[in-house]
Structures are given as structure tokens and as C-alpha cells.
N, C-alpha and C. Protein backbone atom coordinates (compact mmCIF):
# COMPACT_ATOMS: atom_id res chain seq x y z
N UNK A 1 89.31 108.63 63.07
CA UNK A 1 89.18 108.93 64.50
C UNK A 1 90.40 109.75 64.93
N UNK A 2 89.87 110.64 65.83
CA UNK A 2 91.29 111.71 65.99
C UNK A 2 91.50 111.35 67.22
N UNK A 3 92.90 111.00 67.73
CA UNK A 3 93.10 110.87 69.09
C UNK A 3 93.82 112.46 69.45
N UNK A 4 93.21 112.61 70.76
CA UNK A 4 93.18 113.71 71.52
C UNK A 4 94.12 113.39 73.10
N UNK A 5 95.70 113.70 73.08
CA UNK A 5 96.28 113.52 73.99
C UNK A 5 95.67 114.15 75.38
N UNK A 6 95.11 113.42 76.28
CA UNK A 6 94.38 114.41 77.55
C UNK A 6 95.69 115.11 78.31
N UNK A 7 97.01 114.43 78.44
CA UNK A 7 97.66 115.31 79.21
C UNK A 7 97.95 116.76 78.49
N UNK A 8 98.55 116.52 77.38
CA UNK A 8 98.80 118.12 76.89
C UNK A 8 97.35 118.77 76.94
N UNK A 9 96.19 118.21 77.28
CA UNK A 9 95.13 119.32 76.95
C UNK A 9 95.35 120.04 78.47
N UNK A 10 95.14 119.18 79.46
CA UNK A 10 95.46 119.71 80.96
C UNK A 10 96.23 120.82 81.37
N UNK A 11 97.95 120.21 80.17
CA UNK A 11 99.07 120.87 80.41
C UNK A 11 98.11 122.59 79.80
N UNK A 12 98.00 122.60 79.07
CA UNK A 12 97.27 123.66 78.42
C UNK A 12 96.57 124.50 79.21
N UNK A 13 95.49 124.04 79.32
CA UNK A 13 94.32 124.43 80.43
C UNK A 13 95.14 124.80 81.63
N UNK A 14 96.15 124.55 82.30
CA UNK A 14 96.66 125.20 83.44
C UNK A 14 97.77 125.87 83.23
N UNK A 15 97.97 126.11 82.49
CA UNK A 15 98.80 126.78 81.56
C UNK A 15 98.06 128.32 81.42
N UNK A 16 97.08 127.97 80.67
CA UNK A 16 95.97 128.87 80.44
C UNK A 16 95.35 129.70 81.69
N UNK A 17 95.45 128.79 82.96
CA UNK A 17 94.82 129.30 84.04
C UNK A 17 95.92 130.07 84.94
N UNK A 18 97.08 129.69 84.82
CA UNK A 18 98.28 130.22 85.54
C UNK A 18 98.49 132.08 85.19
N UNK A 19 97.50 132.00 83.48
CA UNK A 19 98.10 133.57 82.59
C UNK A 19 96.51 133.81 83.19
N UNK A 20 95.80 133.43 84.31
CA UNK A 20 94.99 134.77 84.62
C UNK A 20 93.78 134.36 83.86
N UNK A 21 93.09 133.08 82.79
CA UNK A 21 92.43 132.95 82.22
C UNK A 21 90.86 132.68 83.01
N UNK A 22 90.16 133.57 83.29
CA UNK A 22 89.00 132.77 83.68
C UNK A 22 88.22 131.85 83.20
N UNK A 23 88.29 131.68 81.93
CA UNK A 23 87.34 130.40 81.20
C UNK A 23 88.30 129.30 81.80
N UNK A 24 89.63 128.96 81.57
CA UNK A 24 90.05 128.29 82.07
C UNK A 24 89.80 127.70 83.61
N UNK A 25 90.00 128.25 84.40
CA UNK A 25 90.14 128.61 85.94
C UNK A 25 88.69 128.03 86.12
N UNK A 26 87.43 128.57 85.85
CA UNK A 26 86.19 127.92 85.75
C UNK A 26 86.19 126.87 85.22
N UNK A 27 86.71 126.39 84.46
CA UNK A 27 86.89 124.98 83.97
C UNK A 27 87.31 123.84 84.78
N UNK A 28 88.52 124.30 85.48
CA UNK A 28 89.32 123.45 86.39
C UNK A 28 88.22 123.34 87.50
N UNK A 29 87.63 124.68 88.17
CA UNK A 29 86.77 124.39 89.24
C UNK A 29 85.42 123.57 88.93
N UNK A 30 84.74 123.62 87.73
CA UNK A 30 83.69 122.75 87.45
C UNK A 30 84.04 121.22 86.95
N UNK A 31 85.61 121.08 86.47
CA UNK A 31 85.41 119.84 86.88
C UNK A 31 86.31 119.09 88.11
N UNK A 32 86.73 120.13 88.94
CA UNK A 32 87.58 119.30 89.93
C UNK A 32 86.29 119.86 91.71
N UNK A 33 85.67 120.21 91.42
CA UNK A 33 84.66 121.10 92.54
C UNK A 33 84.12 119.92 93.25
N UNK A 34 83.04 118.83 92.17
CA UNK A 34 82.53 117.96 93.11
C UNK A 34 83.31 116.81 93.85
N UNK A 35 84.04 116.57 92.94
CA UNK A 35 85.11 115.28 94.02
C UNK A 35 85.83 116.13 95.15
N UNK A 36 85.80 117.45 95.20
CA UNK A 36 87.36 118.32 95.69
C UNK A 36 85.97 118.35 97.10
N UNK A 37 84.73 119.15 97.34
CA UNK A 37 83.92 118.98 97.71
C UNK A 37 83.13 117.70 98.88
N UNK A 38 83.61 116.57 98.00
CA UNK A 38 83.40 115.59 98.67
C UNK A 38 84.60 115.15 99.72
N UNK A 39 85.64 115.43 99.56
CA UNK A 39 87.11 115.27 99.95
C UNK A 39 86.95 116.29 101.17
N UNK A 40 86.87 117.58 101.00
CA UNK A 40 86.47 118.81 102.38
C UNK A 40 85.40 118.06 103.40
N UNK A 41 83.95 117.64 102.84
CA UNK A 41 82.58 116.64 103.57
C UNK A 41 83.61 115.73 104.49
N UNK A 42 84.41 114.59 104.21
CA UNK A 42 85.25 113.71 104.97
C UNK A 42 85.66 114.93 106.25
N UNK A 43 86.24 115.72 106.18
CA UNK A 43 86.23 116.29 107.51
C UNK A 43 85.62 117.38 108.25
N UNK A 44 84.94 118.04 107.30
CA UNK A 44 83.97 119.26 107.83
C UNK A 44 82.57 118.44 107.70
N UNK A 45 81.81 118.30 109.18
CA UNK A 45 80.44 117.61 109.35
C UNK A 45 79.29 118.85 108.41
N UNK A 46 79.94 119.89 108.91
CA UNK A 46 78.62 121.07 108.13
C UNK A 46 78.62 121.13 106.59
N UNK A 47 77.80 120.99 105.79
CA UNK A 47 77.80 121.24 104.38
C UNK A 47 78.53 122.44 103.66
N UNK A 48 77.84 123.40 104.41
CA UNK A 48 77.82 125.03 104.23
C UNK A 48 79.82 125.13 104.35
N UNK A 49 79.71 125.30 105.50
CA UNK A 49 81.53 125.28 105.88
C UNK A 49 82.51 124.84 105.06
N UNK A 50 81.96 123.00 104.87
CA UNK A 50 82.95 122.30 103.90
C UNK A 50 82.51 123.23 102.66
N UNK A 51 82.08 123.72 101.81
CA UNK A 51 81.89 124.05 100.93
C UNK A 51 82.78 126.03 100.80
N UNK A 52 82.74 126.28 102.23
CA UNK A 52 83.31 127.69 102.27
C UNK A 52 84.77 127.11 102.22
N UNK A 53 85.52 126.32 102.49
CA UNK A 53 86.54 126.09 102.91
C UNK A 53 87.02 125.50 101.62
N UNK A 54 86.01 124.73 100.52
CA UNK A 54 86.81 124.59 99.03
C UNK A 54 86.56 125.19 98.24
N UNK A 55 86.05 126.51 98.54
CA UNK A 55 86.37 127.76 97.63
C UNK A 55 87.23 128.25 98.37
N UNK A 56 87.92 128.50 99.52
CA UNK A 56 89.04 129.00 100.11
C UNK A 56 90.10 128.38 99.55
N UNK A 57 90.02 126.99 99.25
CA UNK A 57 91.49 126.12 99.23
C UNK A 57 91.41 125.95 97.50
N UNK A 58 90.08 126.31 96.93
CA UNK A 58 90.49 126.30 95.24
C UNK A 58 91.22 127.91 95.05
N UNK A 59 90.92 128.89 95.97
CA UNK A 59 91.65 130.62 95.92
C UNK A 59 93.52 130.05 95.59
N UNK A 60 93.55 128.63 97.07
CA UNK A 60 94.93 128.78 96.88
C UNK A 60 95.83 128.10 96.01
N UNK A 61 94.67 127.23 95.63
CA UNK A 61 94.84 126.23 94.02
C UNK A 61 95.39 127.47 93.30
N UNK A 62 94.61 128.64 92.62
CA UNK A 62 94.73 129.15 91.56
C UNK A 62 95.74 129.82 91.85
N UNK A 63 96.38 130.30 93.39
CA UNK A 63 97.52 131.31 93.50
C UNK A 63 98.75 131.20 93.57
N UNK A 64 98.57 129.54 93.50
CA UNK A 64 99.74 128.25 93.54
C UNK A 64 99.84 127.88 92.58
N UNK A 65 99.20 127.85 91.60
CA UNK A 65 99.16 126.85 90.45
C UNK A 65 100.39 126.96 89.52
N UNK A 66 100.99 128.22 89.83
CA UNK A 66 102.50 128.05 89.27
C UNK A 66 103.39 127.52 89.58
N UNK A 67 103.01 127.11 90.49
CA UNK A 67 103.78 126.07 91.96
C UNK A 67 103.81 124.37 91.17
N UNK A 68 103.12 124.31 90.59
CA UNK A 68 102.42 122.80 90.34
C UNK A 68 103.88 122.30 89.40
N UNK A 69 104.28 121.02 89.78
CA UNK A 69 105.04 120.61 89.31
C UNK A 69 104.56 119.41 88.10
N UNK A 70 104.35 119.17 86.75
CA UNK A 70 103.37 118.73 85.53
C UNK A 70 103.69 117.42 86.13
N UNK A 71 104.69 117.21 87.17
CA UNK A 71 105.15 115.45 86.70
C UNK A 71 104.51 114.42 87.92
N UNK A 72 103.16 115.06 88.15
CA UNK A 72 102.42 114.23 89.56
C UNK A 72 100.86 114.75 88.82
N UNK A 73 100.03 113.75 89.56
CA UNK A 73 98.67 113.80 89.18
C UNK A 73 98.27 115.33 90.00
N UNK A 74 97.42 116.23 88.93
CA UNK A 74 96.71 117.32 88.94
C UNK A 74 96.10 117.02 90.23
N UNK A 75 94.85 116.44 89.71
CA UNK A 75 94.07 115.97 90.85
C UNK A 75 94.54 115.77 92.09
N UNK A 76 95.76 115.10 92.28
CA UNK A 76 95.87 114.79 93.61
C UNK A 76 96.76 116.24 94.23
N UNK A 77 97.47 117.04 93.63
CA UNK A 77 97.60 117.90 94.07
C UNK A 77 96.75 119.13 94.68
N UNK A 78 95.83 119.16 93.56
CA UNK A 78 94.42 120.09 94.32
C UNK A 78 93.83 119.60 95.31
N UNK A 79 93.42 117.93 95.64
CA UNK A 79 93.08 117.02 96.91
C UNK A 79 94.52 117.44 98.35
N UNK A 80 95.24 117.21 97.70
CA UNK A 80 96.45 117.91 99.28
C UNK A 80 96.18 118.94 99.83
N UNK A 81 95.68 120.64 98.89
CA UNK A 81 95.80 121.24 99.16
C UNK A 81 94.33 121.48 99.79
N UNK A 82 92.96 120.46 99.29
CA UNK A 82 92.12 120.59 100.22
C UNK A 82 91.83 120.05 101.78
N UNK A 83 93.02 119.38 101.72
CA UNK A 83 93.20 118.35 102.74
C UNK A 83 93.75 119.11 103.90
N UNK A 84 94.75 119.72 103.33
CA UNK A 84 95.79 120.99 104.10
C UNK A 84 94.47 122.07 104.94
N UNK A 85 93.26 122.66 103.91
CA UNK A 85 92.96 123.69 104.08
C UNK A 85 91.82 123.39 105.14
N UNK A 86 91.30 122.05 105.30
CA UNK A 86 90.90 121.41 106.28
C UNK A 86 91.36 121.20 107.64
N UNK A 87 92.32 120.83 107.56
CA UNK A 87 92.82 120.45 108.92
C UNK A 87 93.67 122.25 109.61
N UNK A 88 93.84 122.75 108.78
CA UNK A 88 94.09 124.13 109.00
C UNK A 88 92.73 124.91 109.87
N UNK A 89 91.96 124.72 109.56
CA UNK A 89 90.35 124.94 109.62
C UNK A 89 90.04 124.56 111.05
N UNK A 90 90.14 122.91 110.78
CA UNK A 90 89.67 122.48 112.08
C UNK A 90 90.72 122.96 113.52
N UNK A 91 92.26 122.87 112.81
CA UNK A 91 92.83 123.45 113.51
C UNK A 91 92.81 124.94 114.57
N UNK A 92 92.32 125.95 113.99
CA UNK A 92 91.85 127.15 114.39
C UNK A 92 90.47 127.23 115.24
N UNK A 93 89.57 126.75 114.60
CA UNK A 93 87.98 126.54 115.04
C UNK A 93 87.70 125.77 115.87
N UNK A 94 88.68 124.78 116.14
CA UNK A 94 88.35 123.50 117.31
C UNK A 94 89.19 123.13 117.84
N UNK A 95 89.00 123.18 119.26
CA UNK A 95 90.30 122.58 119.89
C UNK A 95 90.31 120.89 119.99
N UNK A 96 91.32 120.59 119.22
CA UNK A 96 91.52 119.05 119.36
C UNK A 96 92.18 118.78 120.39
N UNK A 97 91.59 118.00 121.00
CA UNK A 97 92.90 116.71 121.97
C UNK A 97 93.16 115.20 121.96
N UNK A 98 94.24 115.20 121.44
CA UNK A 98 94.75 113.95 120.92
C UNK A 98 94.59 113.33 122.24
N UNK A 99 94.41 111.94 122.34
CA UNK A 99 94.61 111.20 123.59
C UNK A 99 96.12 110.75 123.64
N UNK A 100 97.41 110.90 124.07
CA UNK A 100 98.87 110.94 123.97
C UNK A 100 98.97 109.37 124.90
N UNK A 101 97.81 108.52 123.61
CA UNK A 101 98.26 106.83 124.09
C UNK A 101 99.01 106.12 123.26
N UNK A 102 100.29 105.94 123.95
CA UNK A 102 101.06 105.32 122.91
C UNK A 102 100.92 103.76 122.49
N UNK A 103 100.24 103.36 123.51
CA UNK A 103 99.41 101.90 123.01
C UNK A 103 98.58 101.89 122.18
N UNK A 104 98.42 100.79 121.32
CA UNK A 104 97.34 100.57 120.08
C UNK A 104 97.41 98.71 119.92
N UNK A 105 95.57 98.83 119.09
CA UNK A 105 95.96 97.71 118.98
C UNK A 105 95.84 97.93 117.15
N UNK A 106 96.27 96.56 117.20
CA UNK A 106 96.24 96.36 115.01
C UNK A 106 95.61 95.80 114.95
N UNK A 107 94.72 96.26 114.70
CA UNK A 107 93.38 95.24 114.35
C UNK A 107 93.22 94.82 112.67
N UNK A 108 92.78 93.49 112.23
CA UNK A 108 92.18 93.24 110.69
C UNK A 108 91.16 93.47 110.85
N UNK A 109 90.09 94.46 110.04
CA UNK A 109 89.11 93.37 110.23
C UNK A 109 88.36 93.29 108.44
N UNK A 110 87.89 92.55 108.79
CA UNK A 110 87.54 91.76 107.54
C UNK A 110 86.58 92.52 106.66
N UNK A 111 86.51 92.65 105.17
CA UNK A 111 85.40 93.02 104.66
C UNK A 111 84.56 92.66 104.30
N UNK A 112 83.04 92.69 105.07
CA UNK A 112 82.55 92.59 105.13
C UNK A 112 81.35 93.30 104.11
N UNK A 113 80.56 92.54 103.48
CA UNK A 113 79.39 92.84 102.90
C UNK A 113 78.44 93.98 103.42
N UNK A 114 78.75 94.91 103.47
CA UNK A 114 77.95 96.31 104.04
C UNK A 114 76.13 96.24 103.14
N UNK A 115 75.96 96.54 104.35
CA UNK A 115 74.43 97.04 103.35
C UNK A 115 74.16 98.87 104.07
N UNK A 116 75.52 99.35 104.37
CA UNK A 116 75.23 100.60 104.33
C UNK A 116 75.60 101.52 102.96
N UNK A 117 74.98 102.52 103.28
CA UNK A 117 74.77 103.64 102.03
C UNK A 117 76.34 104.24 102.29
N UNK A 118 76.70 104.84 101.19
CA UNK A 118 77.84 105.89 101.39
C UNK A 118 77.09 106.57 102.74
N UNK A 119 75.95 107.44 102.83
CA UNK A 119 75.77 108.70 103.78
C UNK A 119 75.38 107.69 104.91
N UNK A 120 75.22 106.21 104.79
CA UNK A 120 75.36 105.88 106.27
C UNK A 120 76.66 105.98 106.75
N UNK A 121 77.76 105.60 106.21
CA UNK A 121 79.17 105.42 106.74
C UNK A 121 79.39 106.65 106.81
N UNK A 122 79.29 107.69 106.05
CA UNK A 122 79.42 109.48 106.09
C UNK A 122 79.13 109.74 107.56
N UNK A 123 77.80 109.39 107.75
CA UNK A 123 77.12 109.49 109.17
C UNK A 123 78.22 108.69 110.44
N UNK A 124 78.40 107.28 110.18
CA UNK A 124 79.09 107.23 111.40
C UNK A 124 80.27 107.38 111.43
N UNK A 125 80.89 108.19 110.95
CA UNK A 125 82.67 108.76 110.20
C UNK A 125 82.61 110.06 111.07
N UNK A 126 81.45 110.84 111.45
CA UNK A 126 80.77 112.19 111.37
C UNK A 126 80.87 111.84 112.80
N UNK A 127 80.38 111.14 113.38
CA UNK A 127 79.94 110.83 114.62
C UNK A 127 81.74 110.41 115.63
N UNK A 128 82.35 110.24 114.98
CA UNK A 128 83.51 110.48 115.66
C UNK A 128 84.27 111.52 115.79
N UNK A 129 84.66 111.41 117.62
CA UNK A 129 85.38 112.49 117.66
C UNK A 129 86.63 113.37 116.97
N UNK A 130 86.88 114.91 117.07
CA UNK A 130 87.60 114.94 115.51
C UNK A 130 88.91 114.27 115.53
N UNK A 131 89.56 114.22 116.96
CA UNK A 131 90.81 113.70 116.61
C UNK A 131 90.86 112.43 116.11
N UNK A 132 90.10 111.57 116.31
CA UNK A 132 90.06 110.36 115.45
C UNK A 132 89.59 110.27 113.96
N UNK A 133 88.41 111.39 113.68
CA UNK A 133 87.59 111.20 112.61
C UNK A 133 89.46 111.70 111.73
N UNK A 134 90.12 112.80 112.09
CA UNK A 134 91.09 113.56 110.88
C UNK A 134 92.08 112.37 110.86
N UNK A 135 92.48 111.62 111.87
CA UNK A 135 93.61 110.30 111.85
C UNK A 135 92.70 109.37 110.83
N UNK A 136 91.56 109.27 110.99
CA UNK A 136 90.93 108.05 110.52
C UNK A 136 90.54 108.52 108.82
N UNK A 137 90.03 109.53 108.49
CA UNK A 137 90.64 110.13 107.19
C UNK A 137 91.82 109.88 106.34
N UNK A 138 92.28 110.70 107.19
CA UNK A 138 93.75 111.14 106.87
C UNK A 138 94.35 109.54 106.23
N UNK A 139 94.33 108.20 107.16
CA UNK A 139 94.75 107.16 106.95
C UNK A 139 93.90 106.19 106.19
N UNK A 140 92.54 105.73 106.05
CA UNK A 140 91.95 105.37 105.37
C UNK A 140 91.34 105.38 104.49
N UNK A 141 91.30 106.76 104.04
CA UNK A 141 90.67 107.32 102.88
C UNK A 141 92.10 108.10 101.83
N UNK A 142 92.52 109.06 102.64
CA UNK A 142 93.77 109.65 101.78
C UNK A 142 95.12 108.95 101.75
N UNK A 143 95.06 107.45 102.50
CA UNK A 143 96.07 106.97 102.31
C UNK A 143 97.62 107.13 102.77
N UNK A 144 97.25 108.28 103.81
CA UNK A 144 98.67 108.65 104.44
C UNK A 144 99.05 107.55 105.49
N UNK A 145 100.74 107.61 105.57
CA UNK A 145 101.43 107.22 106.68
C UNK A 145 101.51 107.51 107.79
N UNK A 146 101.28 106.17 108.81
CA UNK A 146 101.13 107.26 110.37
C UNK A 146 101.90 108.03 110.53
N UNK A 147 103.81 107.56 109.89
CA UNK A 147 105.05 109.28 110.46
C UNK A 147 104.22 110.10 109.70
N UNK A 148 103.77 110.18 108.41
CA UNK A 148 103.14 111.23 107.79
C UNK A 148 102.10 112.23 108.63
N UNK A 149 101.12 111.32 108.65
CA UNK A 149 100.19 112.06 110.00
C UNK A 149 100.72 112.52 110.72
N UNK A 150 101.85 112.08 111.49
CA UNK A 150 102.42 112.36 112.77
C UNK A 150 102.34 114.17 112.26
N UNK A 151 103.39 114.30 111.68
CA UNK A 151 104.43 115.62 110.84
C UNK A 151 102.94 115.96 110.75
N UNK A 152 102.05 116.08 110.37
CA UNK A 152 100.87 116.85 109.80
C UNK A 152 100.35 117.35 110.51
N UNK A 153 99.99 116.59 111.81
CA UNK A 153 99.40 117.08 112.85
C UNK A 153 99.94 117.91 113.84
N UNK A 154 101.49 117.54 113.68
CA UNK A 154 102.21 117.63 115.09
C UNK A 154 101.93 116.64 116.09
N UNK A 155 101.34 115.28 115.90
CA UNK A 155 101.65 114.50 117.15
C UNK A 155 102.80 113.69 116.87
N UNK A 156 102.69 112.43 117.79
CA UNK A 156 103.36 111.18 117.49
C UNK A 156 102.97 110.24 116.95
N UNK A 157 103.72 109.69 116.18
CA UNK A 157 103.42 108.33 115.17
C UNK A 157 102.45 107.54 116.18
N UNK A 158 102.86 107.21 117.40
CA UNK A 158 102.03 106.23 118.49
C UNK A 158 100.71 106.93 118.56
N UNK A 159 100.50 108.36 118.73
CA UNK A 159 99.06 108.89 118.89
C UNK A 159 98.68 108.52 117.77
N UNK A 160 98.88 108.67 116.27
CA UNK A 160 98.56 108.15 115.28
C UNK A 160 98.00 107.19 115.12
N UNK A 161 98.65 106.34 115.71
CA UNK A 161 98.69 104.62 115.66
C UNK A 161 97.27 104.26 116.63
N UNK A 162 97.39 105.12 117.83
CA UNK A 162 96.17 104.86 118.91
C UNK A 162 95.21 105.46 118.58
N UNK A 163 94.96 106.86 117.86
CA UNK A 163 93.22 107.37 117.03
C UNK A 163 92.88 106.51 116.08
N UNK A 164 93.50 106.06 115.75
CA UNK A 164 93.37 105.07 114.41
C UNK A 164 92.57 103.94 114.83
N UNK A 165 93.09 103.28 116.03
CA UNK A 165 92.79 102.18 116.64
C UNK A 165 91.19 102.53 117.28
N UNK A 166 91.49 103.52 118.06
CA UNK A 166 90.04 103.83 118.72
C UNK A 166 88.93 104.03 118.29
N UNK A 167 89.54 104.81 116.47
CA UNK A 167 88.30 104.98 115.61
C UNK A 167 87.75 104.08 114.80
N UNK A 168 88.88 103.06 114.87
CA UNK A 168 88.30 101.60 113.77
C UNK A 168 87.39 100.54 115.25
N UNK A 169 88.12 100.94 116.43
CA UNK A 169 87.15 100.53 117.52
C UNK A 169 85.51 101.37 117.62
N UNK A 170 85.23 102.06 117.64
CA UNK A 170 84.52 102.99 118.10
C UNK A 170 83.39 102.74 116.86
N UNK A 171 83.63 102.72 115.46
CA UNK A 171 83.23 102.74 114.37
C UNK A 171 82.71 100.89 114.30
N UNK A 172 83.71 99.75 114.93
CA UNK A 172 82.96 98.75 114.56
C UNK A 172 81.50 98.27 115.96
N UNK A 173 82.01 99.43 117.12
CA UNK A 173 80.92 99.37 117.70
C UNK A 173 79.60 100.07 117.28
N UNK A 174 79.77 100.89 116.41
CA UNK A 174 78.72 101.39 116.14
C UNK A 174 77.60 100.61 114.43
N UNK A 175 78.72 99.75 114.52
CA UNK A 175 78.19 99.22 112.83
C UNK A 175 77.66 97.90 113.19
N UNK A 176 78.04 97.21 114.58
CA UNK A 176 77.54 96.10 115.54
C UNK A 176 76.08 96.71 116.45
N UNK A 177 75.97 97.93 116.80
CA UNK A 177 75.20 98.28 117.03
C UNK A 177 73.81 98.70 116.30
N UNK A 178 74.41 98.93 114.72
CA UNK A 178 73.60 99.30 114.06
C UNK A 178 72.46 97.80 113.45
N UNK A 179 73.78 96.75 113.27
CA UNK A 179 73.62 94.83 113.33
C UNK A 179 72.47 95.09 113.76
N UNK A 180 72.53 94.79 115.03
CA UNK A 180 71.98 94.27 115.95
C UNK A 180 70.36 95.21 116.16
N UNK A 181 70.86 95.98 115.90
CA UNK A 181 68.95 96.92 116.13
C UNK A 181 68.18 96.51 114.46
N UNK A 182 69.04 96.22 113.85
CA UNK A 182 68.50 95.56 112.55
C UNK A 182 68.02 94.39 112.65
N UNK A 183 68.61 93.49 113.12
CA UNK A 183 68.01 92.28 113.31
C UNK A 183 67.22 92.52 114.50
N UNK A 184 67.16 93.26 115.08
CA UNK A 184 65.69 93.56 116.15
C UNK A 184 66.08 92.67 117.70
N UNK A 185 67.83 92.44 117.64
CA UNK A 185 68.27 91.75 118.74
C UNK A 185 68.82 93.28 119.86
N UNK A 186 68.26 94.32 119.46
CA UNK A 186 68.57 95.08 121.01
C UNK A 186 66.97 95.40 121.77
């Protein structure tokens, strides 16, 4: 049995893609496209768009990629830079307005046994407004820090703290709402 080190193959392959290689470069995009894809969907509601916008942000993958420092996950570096090319996006195309409430509450709430689909939660993720849907992203899915957010967005850690709140509010009214027409109690 031959063992096959995956990092030096990577190191290789972007290596390969940095000297201009298109087999390479197609490689990276067919296998980093559908997760990278799904990552753009979290904040662009349109298919079409999210999909123009991670061939825009794989352009700046490949024009950066000399940029890439070997000693952090690949993957998550191409995910930043789709993350970046998103909120850049929404930035230009939509005017956001943060609500500048520095109150929040902290809510737990519990996990609960879902009997929704991924594209139900897609759906009510979608259905929030954007300044909450990119805080509520940004923090529950990509794992950032509210100062982080803050710096990203340009707000304040507290606006942070309060989209966050409104959208984990807003989101368990709508998953109580959804309860409840299920059990045929509205």
C-alpha cells in the first residue's frame, strides 16, 4: 500500500496553479466550487448572483494565491475570501442599516430536534433582513467574533451583539410559527 502525503500533493497543485497552470487552477475550482458556492448561497438569496460572485472571488483566489501562506487550512482561506467578496457585494448593491442598538439580549437556546430540511432553514436565514441575516452568518455559521464583525462591517461590537439577538429572535419566531401551523394550532 502506498501512502500518498495529501499536504505536499496540495502544496504542489498550488504551486502548480500560482505558475499559471490551468489543469491545476481547474482542479482547485472543481473541487473547492461546491462548498465555496454554498458558503456565497448563506448570503446572496439569488442563485444566479451567488454563483457570479464565486467566480468573481475564485478570479481573486487565483490572483492571490501567491499570497497564501502553506501554514493555515487552504480551504478556509478561499472561504474568507468568499466571505469578503460577499459582503463587498452586498455592500455596494444594498443599502444596509444596522439598527445602532446597543442593547441585546443572550439568549441559549436549546437544541432542539429539527425536522427541518437544510433548504427549510436556508429559507428562513433568507427571510431575514440583511443586516441581521450577514451578523447572523458571519457569527453562526463562519464562526466569527462580534469585535471581529464589528472591524468587518464597520459597526460596533454592541450592533453586533443586537443583529445577532434580533436574528436568533426573529428566526425562533418564525420556527414557533412554523410549530404551530404544523400541529394545525394556528
Amino acid at each position: 500500500m502506498k501512502v500518498i502525503n495529501l499536504h505536499q500533493r496540495e502544496s504542489e497543485l498550488i504551486q502548480l496553479a500560482v505558475d499559471n497552470n490551468r489543469q491545476a487552477q481547474q482542479q482547485i475550482y472543481t473541487q473547492f466550487s461546491p462548498k465555496m458556492l454554498s458558503v456565497c448561497r448563506q448570503y446572496i438569496k439569488d442563485i444566479h448572483q451567488a454563483e457570479d460572485i464565486m467566480i468573481t472571488a475564485f478570479m481573486k483566489v487565483f490572483v492571490n494565491l501567491k499570497n497564501f501562506q502553506q501554514s493555515g487550512s487552504f480551504e478556509c482561506w478561499i472561504r474568507k475570501i468568499m466571505v469578503n467578496e460577499c459582503i463587498s457585494f452586498i455592500r455596494v448593491n444594498k443599502k444596509i442599516k444596522y439598527i445602532e442598538d446597543e442593547t441585546f439580549f443572550e439568549e441559549r437556546f436549546n437544541n432542539v430536534e429539527s425536522k427541518f430540511s437544510i433548504e427549510d432553514i436556508q429559507f428562513l436565514i433568507d427571510g431575514l433582513p440583511d443586516g441581521y441575516k450577514m451578523v447572523f452568518n458571519l457569527f453562526a455559521i463562519e464562526g466569527f467574533k462580534h469585535h471581529e464583525i464589528a472591524e468587518l462591517l464597520g459597526i460596533s461590537e454592541g450592533t453586533s451583539k443586537s443583529q445577532l439577538s434580533h436574528a436568533r429572535k426573529m428566526l425562533q419566531g418564525q420556527i414557533n410559527k412554523s410549530k404551530n401551523y404544523s400541529y394545525g394550532t394556528e
